[in-house]
Protein backbone atom coordinates (compact mmCIF):
# COMPACT_ATOMS: atom_id res chain seq x y z
CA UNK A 1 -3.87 19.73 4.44
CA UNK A 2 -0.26 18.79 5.47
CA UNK A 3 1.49 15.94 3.71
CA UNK A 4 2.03 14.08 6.78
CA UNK A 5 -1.30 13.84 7.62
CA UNK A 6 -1.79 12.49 4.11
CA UNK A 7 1.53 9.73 4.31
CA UNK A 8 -0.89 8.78 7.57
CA UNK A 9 -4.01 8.29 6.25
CA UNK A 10 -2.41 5.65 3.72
CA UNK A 11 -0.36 3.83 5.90
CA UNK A 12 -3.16 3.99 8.28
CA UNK A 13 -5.67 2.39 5.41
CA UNK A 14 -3.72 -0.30 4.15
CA UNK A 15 -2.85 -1.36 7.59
CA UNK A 16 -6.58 -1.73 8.69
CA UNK A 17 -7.55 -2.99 5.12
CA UNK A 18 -4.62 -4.86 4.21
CA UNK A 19 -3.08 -5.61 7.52
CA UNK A 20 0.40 -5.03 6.88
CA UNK A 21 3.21 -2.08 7.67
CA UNK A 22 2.96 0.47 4.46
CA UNK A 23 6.13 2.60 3.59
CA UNK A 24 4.82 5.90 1.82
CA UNK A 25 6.83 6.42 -1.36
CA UNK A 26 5.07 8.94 -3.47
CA UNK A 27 2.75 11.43 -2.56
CA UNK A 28 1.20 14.38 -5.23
CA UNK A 29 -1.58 16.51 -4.77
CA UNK A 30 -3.75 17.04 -7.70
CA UNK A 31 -6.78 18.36 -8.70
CA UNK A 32 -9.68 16.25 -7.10
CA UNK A 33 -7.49 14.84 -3.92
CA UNK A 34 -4.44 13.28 -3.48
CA UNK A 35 -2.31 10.42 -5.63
CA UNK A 36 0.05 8.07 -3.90
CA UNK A 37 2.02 5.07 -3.96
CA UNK A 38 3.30 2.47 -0.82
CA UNK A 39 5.72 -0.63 -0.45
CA UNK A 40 4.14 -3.18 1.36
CA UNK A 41 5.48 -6.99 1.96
CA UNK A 42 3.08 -9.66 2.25
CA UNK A 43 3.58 -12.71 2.63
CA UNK A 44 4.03 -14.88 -0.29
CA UNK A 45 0.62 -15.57 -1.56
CA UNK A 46 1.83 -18.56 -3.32
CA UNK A 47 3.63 -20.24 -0.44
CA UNK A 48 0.57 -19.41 1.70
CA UNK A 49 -1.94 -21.29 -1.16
CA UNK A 50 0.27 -24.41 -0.52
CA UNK A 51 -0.34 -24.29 3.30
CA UNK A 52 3.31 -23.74 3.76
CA UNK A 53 4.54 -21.19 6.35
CA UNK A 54 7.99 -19.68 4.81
CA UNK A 55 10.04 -16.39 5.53
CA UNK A 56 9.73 -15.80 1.71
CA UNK A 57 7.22 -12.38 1.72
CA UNK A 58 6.40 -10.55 -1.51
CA UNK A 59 7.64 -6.81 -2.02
CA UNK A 60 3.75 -5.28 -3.60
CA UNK A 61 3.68 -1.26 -4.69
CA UNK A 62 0.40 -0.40 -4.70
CA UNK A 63 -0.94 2.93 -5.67
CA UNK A 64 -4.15 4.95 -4.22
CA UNK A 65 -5.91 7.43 -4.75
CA UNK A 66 -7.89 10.09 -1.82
CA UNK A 67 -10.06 13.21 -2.68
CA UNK A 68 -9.07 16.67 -0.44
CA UNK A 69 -10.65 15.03 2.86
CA UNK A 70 -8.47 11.90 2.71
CA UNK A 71 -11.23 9.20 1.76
CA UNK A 72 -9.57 6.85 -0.28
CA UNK A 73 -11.54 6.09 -3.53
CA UNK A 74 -9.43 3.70 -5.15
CA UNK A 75 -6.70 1.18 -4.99
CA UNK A 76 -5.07 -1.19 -6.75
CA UNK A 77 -1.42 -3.05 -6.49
CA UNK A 78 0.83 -1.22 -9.71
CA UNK A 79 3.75 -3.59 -10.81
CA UNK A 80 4.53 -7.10 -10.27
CA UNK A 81 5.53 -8.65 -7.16
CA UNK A 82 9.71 -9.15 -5.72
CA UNK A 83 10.64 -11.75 -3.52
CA UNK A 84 12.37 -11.14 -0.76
CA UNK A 85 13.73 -13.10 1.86
């Protein structure tokens, strides 16, 4: 399995599941699969609850986890949000 194919399978998953552009920024093989992390901005989730549309988007890392065929098993966002604007 090449590393690139792995950077694609995340960016492709978060963009179907999360629907926004993923930047890869850690990859590591281990054991059972595959470990990563990605950058994603979204918008700002508290801006959207107040029906407001803003340029204001939240910087999320969220890591994942894939076994050796590149299903993902888990996800989860690591570290608190950074605005951005």
């Amino acid at each position: 399995m090449k590393i690139e194919e792995v950077e694609k399978a995340i960016t492709d998953f978060f963009k179907s599941s999360l629907g926004g552009k993923a930047k890869v920024i850690k990859i590591v093989k281990s054991q059972d699969g595959w470990t990563g992390e990605a950058e994603i901005y979204e918008e700002s989730s508290f801006i959207k609850s107040l029906g407001l549309s803003t340029r204001v988007q939240d910087r999320n890392i969220y890591g994942i986890k894939l076994t050796d065929t590149l299903e993902v098993v888990s996800y989860a966002r690591k570290e608190e949000s950074v605005k951005e604007e």
